[in-house]
C-alpha atoms as a PDB file:
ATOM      1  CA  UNK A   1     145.165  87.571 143.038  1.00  0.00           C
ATOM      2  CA  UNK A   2     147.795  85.448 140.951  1.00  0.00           C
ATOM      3  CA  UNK A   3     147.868  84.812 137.201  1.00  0.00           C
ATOM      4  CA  UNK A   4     145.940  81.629 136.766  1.00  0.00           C
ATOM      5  CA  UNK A   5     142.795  83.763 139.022  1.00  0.00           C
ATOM      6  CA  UNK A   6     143.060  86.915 136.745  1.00  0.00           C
ATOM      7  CA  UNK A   7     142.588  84.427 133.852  1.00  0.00           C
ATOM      8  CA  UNK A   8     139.729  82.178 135.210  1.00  0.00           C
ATOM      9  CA  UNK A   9     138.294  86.300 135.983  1.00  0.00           C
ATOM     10  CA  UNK A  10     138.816  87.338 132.032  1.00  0.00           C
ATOM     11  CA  UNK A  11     137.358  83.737 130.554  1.00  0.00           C
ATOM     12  CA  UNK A  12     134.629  84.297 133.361  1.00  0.00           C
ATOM     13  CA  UNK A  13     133.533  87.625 131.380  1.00  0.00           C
ATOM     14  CA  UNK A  14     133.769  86.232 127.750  1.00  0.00           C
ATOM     15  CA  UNK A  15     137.466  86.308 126.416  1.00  0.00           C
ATOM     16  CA  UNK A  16     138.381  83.001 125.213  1.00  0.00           C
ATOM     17  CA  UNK A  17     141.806  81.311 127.205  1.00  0.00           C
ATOM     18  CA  UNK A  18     143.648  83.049 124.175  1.00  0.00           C
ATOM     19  CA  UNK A  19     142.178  86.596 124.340  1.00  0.00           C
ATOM     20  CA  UNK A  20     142.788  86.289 128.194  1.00  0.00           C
ATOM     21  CA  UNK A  21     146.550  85.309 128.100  1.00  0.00           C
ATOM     22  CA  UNK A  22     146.919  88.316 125.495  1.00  0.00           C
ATOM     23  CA  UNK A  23     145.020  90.855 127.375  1.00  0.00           C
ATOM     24  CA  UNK A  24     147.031  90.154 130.723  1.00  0.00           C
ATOM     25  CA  UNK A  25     150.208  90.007 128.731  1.00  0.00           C
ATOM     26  CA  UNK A  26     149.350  93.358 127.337  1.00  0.00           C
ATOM     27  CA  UNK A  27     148.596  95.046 130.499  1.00  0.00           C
ATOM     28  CA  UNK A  28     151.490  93.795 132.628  1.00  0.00           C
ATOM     29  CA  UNK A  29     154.019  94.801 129.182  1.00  0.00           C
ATOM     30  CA  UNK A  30     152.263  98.063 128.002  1.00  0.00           C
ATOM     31  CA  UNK A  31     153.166  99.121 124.390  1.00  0.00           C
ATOM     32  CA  UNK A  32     155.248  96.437 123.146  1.00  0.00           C
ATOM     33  CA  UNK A  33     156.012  94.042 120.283  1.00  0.00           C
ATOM     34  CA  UNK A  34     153.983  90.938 119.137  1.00  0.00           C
ATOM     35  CA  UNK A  35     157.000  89.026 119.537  1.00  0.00           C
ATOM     36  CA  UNK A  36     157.555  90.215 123.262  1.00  0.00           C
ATOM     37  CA  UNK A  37     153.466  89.205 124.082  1.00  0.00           C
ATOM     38  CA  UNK A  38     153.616  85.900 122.287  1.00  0.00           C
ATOM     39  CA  UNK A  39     156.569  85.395 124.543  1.00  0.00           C
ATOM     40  CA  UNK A  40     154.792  86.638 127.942  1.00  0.00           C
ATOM     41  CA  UNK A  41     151.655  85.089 126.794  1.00  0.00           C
ATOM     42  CA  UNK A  42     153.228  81.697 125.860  1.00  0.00           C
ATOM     43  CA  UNK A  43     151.244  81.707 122.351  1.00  0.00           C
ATOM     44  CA  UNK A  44     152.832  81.470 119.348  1.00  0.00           C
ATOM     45  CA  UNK A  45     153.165  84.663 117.343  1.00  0.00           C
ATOM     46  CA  UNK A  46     151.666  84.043 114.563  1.00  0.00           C
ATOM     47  CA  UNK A  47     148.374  83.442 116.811  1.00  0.00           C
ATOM     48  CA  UNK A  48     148.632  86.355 118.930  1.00  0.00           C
ATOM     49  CA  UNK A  49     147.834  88.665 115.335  1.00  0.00           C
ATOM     50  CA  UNK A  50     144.280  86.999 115.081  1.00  0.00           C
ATOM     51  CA  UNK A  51     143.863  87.371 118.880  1.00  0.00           C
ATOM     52  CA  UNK A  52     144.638  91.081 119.178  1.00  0.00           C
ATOM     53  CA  UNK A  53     142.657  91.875 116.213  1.00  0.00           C
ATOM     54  CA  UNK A  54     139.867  90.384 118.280  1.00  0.00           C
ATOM     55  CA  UNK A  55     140.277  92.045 121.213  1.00  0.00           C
ATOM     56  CA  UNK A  56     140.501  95.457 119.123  1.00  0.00           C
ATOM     57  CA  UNK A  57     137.136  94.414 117.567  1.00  0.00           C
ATOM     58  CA  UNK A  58     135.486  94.132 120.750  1.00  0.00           C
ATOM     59  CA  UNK A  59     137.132  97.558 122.224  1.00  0.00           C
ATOM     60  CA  UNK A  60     139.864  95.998 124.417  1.00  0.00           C
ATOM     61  CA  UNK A  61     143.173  96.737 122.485  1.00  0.00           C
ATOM     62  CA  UNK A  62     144.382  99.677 120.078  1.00  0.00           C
ATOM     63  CA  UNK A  63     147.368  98.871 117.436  1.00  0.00           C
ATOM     64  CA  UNK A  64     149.653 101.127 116.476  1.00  0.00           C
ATOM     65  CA  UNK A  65     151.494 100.223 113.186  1.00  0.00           C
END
């Protein structure tokens, strides 16, 4: 399955195109920096903040400060 697939599979089960881009960013990376996902992702940084703190809400990221 290539990238564009996995994300039409995460928007299919609710994330928005954002969440999606972060969430695969954050599994192919592991425990990284914002900076290194916004890069991955191709979101700007500020953005990917707001879009982690959503996927912690709903249970699908943890931050460590």
């Amino acid at each position: 399955m290539n990238k564009q697939q996995l994300l039409g599979v995460l928007e299919n089960l609710g994330l928005t195109e954002h969440e999606a881009k972060v969430y695969l960013a954050m599994l192919t990376l592991g425990p990284t920096s914002i900076f290194k996902i916004s890069q991955v992702a191709e979101i700007k940084r500020t953005t990917v903040y707001s879009v982690i703190e959503s996927l912690r809400i709903n249970g699908l990221a943890v931050t460590h400060v």
